[in-house]
PDB file of N, CA and C in Angstrom:
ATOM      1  N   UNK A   1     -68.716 -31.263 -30.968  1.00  0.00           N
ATOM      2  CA  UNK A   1     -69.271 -32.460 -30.378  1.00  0.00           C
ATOM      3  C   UNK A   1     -69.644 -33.415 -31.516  1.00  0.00           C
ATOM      4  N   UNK A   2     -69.370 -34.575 -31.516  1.00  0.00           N
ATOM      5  CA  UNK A   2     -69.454 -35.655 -32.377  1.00  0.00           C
ATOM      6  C   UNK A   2     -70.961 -35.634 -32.237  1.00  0.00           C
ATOM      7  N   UNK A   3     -71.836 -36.004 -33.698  1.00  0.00           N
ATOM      8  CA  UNK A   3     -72.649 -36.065 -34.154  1.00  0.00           C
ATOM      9  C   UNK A   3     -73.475 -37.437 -33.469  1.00  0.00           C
ATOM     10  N   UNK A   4     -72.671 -38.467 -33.427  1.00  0.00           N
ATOM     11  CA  UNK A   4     -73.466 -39.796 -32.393  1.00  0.00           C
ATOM     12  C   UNK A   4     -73.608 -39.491 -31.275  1.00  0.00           C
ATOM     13  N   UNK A   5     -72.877 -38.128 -30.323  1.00  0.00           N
ATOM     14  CA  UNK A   5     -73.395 -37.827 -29.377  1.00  0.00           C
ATOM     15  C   UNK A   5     -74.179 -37.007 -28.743  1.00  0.00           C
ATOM     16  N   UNK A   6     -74.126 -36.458 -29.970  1.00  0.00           N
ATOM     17  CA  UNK A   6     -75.317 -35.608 -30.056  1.00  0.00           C
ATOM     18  C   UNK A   6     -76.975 -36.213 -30.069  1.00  0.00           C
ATOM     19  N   UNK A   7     -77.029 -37.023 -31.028  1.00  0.00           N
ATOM     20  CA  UNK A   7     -77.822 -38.095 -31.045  1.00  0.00           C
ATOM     21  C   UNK A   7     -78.467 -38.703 -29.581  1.00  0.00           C
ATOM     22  N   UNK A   8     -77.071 -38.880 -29.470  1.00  0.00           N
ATOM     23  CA  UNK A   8     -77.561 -40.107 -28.153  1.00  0.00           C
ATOM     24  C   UNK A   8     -78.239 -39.127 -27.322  1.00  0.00           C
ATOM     25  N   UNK A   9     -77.604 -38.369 -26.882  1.00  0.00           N
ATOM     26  CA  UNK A   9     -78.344 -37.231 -25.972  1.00  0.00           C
ATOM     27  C   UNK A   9     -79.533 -36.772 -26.209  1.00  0.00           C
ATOM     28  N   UNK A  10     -80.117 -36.426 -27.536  1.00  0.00           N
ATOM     29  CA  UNK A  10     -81.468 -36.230 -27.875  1.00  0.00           C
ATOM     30  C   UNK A  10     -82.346 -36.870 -27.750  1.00  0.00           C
ATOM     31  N   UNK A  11     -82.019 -38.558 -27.839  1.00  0.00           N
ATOM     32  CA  UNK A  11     -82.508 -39.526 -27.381  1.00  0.00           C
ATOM     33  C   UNK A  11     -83.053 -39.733 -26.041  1.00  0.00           C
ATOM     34  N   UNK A  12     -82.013 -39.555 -25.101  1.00  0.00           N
ATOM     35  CA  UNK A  12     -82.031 -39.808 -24.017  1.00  0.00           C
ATOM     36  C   UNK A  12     -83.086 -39.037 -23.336  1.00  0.00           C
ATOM     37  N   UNK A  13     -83.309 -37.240 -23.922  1.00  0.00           N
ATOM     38  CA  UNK A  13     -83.934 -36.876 -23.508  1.00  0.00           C
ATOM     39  C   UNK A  13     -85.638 -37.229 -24.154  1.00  0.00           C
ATOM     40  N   UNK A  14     -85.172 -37.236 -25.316  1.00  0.00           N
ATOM     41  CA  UNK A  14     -86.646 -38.092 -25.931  1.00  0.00           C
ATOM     42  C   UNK A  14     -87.311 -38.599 -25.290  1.00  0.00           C
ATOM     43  N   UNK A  15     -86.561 -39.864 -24.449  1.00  0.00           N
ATOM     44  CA  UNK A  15     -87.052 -41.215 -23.789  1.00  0.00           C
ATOM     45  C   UNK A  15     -87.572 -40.234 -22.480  1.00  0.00           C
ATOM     46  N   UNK A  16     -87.047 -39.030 -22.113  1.00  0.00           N
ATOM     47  CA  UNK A  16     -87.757 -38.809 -20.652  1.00  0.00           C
ATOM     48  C   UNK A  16     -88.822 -37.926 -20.988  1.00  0.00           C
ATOM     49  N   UNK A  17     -88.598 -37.301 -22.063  1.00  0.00           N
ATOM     50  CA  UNK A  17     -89.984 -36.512 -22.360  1.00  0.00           C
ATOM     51  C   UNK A  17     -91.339 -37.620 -22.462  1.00  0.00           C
ATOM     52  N   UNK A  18     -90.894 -38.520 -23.525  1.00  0.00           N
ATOM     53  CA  UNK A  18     -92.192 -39.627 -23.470  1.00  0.00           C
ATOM     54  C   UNK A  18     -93.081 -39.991 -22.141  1.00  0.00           C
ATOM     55  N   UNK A  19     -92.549 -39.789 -21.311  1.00  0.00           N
ATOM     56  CA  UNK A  19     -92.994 -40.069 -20.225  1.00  0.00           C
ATOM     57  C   UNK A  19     -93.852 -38.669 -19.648  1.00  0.00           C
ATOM     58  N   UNK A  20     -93.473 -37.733 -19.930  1.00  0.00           N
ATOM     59  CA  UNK A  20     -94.239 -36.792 -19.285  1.00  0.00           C
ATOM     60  C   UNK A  20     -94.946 -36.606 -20.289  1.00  0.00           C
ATOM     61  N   UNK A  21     -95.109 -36.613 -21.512  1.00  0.00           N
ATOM     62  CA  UNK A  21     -96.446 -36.558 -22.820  1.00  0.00           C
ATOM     63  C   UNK A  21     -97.488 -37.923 -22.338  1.00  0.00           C
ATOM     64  N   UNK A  22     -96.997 -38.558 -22.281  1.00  0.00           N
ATOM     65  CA  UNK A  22     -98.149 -40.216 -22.531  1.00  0.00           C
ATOM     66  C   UNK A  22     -99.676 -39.601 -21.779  1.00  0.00           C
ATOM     67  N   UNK A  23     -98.982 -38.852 -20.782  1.00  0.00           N
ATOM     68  CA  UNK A  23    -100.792 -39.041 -19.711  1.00  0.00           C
ATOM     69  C   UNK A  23    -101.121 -37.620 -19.994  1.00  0.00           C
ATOM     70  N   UNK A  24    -100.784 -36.412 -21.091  1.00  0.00           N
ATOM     71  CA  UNK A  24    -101.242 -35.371 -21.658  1.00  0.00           C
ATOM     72  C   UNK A  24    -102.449 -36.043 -22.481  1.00  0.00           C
ATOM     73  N   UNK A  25    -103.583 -35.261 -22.012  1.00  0.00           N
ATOM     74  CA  UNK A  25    -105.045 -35.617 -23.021  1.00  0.00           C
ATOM     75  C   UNK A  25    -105.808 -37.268 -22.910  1.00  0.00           C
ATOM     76  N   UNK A  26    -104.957 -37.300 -21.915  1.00  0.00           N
ATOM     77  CA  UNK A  26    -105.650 -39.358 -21.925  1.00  0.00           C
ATOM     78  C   UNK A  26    -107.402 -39.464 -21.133  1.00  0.00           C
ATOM     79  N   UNK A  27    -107.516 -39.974 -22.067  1.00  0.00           N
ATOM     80  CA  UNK A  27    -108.807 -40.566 -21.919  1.00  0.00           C
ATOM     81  C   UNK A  27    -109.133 -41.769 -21.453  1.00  0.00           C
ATOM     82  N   UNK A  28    -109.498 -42.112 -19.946  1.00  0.00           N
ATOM     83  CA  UNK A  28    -109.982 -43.631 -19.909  1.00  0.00           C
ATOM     84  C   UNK A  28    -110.472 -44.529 -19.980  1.00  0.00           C
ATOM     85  N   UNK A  29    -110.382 -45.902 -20.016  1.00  0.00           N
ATOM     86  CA  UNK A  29    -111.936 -46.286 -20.513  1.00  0.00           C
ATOM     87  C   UNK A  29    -113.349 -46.278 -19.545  1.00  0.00           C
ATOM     88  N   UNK A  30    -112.752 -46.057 -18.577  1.00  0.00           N
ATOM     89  CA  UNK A  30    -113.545 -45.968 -17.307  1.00  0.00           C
ATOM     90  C   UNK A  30    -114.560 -44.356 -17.589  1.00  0.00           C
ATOM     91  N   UNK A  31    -113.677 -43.415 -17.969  1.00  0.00           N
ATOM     92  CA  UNK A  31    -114.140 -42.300 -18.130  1.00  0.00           C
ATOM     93  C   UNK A  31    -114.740 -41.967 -19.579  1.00  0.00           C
ATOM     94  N   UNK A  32    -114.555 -43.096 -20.487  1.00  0.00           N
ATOM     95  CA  UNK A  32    -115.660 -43.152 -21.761  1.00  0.00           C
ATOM     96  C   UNK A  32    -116.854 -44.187 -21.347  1.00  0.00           C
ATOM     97  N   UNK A  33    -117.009 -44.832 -20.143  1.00  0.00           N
ATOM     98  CA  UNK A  33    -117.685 -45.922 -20.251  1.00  0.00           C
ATOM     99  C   UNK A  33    -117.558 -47.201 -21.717  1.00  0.00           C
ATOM    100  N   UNK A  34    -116.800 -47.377 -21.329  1.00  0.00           N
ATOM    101  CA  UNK A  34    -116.639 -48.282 -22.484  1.00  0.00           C
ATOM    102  C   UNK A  34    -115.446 -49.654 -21.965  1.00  0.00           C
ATOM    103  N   UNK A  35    -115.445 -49.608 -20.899  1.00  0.00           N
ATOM    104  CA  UNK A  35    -114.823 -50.521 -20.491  1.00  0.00           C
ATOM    105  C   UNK A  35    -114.649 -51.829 -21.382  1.00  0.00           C
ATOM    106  N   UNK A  36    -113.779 -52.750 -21.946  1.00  0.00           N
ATOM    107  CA  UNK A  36    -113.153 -54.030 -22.984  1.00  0.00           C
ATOM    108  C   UNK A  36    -113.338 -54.636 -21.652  1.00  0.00           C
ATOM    109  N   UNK A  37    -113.716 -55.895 -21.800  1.00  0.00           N
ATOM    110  CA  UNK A  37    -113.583 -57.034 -20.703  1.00  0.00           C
ATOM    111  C   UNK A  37    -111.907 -57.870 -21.217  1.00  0.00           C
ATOM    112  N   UNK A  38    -111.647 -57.698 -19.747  1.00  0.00           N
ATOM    113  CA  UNK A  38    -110.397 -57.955 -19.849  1.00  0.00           C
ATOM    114  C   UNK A  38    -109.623 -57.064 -19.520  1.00  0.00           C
ATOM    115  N   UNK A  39    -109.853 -55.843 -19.356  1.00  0.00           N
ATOM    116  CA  UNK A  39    -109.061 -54.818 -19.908  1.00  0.00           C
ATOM    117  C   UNK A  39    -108.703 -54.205 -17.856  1.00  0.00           C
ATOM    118  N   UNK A  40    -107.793 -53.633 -17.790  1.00  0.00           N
ATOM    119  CA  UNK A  40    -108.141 -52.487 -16.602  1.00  0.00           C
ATOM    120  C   UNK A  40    -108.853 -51.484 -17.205  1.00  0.00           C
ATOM    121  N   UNK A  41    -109.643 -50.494 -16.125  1.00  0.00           N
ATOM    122  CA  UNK A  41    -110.306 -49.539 -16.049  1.00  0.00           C
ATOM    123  C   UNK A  41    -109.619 -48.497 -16.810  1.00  0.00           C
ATOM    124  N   UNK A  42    -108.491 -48.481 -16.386  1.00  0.00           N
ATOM    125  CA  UNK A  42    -107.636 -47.249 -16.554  1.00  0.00           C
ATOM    126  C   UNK A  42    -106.636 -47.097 -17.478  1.00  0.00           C
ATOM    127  N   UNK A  43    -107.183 -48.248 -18.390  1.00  0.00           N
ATOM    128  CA  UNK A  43    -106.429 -48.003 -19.867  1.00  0.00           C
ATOM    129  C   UNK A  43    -107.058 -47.270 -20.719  1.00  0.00           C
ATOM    130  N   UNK A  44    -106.304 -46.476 -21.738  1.00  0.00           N
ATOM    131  CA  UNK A  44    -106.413 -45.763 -22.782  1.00  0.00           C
ATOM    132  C   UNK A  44    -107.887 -46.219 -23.461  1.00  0.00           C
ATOM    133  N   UNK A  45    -108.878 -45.019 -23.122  1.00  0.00           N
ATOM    134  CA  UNK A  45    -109.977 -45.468 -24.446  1.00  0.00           C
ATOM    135  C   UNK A  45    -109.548 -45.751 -25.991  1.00  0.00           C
ATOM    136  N   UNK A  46    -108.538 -44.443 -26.209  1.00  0.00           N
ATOM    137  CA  UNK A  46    -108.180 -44.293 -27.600  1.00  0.00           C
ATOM    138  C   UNK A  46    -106.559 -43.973 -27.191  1.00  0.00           C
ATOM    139  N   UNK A  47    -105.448 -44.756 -27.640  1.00  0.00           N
ATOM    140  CA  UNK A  47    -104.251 -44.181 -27.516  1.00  0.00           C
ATOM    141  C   UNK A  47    -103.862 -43.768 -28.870  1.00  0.00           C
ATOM    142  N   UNK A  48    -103.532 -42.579 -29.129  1.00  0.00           N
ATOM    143  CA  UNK A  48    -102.978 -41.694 -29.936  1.00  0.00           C
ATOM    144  C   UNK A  48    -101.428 -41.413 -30.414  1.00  0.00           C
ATOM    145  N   UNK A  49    -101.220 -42.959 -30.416  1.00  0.00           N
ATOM    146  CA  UNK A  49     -99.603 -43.056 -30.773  1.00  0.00           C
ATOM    147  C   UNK A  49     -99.193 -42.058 -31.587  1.00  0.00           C
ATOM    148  N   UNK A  50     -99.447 -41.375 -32.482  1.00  0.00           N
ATOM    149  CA  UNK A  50     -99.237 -40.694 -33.437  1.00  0.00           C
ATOM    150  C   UNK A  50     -99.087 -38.894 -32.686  1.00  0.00           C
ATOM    151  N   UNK A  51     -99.588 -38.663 -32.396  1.00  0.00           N
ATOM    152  CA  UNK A  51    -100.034 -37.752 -31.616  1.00  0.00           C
ATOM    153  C   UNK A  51     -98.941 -37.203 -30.508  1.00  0.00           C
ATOM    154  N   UNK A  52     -99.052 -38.222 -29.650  1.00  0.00           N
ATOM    155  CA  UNK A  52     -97.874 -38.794 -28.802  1.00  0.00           C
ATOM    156  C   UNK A  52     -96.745 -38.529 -29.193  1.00  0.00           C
ATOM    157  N   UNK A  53     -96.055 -39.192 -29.848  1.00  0.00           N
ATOM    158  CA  UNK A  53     -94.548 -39.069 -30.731  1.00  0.00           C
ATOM    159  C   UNK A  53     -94.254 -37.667 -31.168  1.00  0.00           C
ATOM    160  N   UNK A  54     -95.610 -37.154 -31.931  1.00  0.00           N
ATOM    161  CA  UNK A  54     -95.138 -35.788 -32.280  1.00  0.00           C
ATOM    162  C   UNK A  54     -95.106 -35.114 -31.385  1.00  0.00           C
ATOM    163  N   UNK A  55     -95.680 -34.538 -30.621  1.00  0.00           N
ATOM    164  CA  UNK A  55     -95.830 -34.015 -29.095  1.00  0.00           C
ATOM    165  C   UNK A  55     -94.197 -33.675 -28.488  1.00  0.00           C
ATOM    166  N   UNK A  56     -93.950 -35.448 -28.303  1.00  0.00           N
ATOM    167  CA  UNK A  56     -92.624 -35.718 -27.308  1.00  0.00           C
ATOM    168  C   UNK A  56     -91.107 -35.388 -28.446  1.00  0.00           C
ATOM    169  N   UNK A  57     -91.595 -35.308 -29.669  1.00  0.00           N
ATOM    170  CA  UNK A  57     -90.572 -35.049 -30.726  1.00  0.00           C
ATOM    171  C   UNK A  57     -90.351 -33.901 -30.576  1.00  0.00           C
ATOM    172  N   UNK A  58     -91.465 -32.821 -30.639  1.00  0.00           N
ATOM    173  CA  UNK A  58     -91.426 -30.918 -30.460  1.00  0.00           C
ATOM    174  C   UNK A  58     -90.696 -30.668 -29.464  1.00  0.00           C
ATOM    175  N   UNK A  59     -91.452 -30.719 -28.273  1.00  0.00           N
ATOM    176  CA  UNK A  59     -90.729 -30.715 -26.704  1.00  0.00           C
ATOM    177  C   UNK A  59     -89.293 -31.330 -26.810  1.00  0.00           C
ATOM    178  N   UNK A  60     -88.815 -32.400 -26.659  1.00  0.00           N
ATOM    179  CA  UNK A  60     -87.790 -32.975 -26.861  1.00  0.00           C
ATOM    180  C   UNK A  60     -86.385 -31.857 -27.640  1.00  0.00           C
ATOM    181  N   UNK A  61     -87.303 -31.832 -28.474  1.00  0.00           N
ATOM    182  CA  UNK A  61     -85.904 -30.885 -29.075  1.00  0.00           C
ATOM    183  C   UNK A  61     -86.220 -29.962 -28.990  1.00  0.00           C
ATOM    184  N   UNK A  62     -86.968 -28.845 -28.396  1.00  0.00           N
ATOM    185  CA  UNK A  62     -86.908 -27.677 -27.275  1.00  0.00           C
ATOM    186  C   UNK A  62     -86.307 -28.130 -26.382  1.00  0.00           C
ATOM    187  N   UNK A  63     -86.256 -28.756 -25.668  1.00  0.00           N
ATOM    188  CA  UNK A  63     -85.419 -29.241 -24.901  1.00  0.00           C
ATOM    189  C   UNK A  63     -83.991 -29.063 -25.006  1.00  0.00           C
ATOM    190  N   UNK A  64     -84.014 -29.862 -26.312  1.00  0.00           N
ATOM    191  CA  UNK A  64     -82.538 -30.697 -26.224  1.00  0.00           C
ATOM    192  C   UNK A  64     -81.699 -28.878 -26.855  1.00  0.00           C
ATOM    193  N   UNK A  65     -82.246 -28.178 -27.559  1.00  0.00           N
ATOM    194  CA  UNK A  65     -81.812 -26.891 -28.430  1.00  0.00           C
ATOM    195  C   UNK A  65     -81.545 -26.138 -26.914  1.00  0.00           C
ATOM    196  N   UNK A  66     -82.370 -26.147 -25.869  1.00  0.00           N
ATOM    197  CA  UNK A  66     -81.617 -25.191 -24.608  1.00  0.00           C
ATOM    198  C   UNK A  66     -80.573 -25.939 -24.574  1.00  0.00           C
ATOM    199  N   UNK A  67     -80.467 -26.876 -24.242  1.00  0.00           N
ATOM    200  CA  UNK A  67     -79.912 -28.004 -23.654  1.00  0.00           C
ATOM    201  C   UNK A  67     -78.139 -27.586 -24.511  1.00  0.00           C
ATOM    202  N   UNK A  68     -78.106 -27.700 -25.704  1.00  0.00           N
ATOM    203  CA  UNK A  68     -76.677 -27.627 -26.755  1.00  0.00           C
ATOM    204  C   UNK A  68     -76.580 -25.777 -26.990  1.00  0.00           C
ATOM    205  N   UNK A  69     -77.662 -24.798 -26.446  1.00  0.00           N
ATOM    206  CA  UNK A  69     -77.161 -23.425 -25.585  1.00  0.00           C
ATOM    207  C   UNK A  69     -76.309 -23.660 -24.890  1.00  0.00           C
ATOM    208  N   UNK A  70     -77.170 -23.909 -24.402  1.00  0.00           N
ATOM    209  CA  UNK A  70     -75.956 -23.640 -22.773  1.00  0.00           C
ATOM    210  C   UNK A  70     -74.611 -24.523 -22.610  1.00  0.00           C
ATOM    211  N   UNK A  71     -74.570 -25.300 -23.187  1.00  0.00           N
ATOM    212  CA  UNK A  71     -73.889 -26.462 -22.652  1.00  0.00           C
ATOM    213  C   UNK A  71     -72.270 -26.171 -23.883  1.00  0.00           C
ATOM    214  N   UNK A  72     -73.119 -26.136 -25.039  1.00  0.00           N
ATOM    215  CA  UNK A  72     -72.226 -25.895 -26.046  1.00  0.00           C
ATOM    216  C   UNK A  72     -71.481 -24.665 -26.573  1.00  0.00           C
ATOM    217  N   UNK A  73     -72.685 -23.554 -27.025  1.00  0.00           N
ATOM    218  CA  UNK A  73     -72.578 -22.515 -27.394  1.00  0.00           C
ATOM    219  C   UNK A  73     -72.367 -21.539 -26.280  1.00  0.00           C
ATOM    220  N   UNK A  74     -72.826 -21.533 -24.720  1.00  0.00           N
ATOM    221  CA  UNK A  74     -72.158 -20.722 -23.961  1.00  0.00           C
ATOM    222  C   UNK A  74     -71.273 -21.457 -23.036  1.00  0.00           C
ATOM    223  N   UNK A  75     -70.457 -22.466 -23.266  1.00  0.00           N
ATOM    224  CA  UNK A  75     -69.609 -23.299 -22.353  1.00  0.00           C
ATOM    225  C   UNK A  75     -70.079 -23.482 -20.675  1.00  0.00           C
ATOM    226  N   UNK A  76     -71.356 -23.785 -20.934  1.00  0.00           N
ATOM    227  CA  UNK A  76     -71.838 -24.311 -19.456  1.00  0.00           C
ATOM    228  C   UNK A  76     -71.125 -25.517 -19.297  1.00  0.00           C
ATOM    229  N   UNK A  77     -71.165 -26.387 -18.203  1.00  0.00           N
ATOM    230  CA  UNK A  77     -71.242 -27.497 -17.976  1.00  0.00           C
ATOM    231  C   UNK A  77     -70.867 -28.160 -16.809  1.00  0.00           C
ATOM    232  N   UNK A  78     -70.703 -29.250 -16.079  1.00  0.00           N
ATOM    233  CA  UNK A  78     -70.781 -29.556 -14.984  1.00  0.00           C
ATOM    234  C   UNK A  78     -69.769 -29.225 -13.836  1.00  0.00           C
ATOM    235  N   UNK A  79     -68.535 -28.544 -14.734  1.00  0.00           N
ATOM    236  CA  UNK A  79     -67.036 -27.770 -14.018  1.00  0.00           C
ATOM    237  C   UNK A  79     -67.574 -26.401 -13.901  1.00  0.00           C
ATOM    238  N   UNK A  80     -68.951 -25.850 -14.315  1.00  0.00           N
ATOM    239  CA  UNK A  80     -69.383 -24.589 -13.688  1.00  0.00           C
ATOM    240  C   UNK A  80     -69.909 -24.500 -12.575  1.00  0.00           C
ATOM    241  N   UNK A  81     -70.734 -26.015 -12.158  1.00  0.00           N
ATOM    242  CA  UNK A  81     -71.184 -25.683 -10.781  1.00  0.00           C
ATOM    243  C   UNK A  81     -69.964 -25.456  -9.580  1.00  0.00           C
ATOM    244  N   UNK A  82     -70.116 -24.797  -8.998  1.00  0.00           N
ATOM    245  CA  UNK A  82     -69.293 -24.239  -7.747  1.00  0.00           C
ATOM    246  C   UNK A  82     -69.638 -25.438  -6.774  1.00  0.00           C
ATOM    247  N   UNK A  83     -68.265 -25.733  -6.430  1.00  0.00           N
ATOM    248  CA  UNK A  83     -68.061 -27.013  -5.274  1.00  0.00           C
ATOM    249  C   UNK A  83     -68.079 -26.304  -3.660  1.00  0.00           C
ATOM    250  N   UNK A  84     -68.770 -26.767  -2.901  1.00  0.00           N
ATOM    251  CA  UNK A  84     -68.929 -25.884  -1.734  1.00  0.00           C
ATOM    252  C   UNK A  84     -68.293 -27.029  -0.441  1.00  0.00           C
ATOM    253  N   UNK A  85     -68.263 -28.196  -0.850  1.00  0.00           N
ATOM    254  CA  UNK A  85     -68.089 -29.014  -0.111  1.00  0.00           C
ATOM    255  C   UNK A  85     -66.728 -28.847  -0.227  1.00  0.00           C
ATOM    256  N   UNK A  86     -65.479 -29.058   0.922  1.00  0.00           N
ATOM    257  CA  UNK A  86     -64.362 -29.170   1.583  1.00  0.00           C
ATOM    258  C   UNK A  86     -63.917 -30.646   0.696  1.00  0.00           C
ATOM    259  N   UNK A  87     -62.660 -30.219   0.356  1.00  0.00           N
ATOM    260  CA  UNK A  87     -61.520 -31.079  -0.332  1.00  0.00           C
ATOM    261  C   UNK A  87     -60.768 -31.759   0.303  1.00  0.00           C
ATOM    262  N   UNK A  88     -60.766 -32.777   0.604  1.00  0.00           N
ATOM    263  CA  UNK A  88     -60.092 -33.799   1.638  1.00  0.00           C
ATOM    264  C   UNK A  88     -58.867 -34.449   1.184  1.00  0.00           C
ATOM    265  N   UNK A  89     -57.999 -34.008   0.701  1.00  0.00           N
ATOM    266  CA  UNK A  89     -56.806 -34.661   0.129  1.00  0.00           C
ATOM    267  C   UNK A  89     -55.267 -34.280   0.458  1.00  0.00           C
TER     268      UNK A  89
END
């Protein structure tokens, strides 16, 4: 497998892990009392960009390492799922 697509794919899953890390450990400002005027309630007291990234970086490529198992090293892939639905041709 070409190396840019490899990439891209790690990425891709990157971008969906981020999403399930962001609201791991969040703190609100509502729930520090410390509400910023201006602000919603329910923004980040302290966001931990740093923190964050590494988090979704670990996971991510746990991820992505099952992910080039199966897919690569034991020739899984989407011609393994069994078609159950009737062939109309």
């Amino acid at each position: 497998m070409p190396v840019f697509s490899t990439f891209a794919i790690y990425f891709i899953i990157w971008w969906l892990t981020l999403f399930i890390v962001l609201p791991l450990g969040l703190r609100t400002q509502a729930e520090e009392n410390e509400v910023v005027p201006g602000s919603a309630e329910s923004a980040p007291a302290r966001f931990r960009a740093l923190r964050v990234f590494a988090m979704t970086s670990v996971l991510a490529a746990i991820i992505h390492l099952a992910w080039y198992v199966v897919s690569v090293k034991l020739g899984y892939g989407l011609d393994s799922i069994p078609q159950f639905a009737p062939k109309f041709y």
